[in-house]
Protein backbone atom coordinates (compact mmCIF):
# COMPACT_ATOMS: atom_id res chain seq x y z
CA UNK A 1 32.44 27.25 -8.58
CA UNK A 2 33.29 28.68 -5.12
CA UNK A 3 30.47 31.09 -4.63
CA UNK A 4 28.26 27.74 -6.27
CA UNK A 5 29.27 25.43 -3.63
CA UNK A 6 28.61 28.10 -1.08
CA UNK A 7 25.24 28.94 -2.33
CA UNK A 8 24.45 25.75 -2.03
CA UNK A 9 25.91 24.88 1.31
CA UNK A 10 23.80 27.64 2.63
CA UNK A 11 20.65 26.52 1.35
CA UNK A 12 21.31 23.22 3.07
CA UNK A 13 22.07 24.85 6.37
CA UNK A 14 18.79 26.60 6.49
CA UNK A 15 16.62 23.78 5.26
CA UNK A 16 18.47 21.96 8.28
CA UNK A 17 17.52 25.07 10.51
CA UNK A 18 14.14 25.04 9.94
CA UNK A 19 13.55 21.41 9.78
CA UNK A 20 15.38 21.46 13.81
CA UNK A 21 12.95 24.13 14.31
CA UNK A 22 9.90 22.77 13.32
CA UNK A 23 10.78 19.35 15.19
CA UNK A 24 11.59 21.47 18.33
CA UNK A 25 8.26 23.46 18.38
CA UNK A 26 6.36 20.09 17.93
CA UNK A 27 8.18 18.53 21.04
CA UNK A 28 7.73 20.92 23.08
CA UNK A 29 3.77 20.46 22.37
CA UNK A 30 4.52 16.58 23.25
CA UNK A 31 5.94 16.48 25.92
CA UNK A 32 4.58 13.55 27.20
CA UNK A 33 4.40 11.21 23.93
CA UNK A 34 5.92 7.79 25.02
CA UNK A 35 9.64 7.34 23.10
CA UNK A 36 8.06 5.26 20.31
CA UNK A 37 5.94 8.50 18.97
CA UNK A 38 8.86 10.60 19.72
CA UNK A 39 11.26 8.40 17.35
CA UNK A 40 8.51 8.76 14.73
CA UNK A 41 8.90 12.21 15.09
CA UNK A 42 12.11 12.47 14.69
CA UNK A 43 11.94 10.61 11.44
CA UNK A 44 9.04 12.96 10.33
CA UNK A 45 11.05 16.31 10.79
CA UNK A 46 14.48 15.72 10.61
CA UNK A 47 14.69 13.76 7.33
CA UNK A 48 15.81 17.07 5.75
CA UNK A 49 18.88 17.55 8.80
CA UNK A 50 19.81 13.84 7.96
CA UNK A 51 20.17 14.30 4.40
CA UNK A 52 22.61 17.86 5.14
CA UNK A 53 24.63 15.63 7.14
């Protein structure tokens, strides 16, 4: 059950990894979106880093 639950924390932490990642690369792209786009952004990539936390 141990080696389970770490498995699976794992697999959370890099599908949080990537997701912070991909958001980063894209914002660095943007730079000068106004803070509306940028919120929609956020909500695009980091649904997965939401859902680990």
């Amino acid at each position: 059950m141990k080696k389970a639950m770490m498995n699976w924390a794992e697999k959370m932490m890099l599908a949080a990894h990537k997701a912070a990642n991909r958001y980063q690369a894209v914002m660095q792209q943007e730079k000068d979106l106004p803070l509306a786009k940028k919120n929609m952004l956020y909500g695009r990539y980091l649904k997965d880093m939401d859902e680990v936390l």
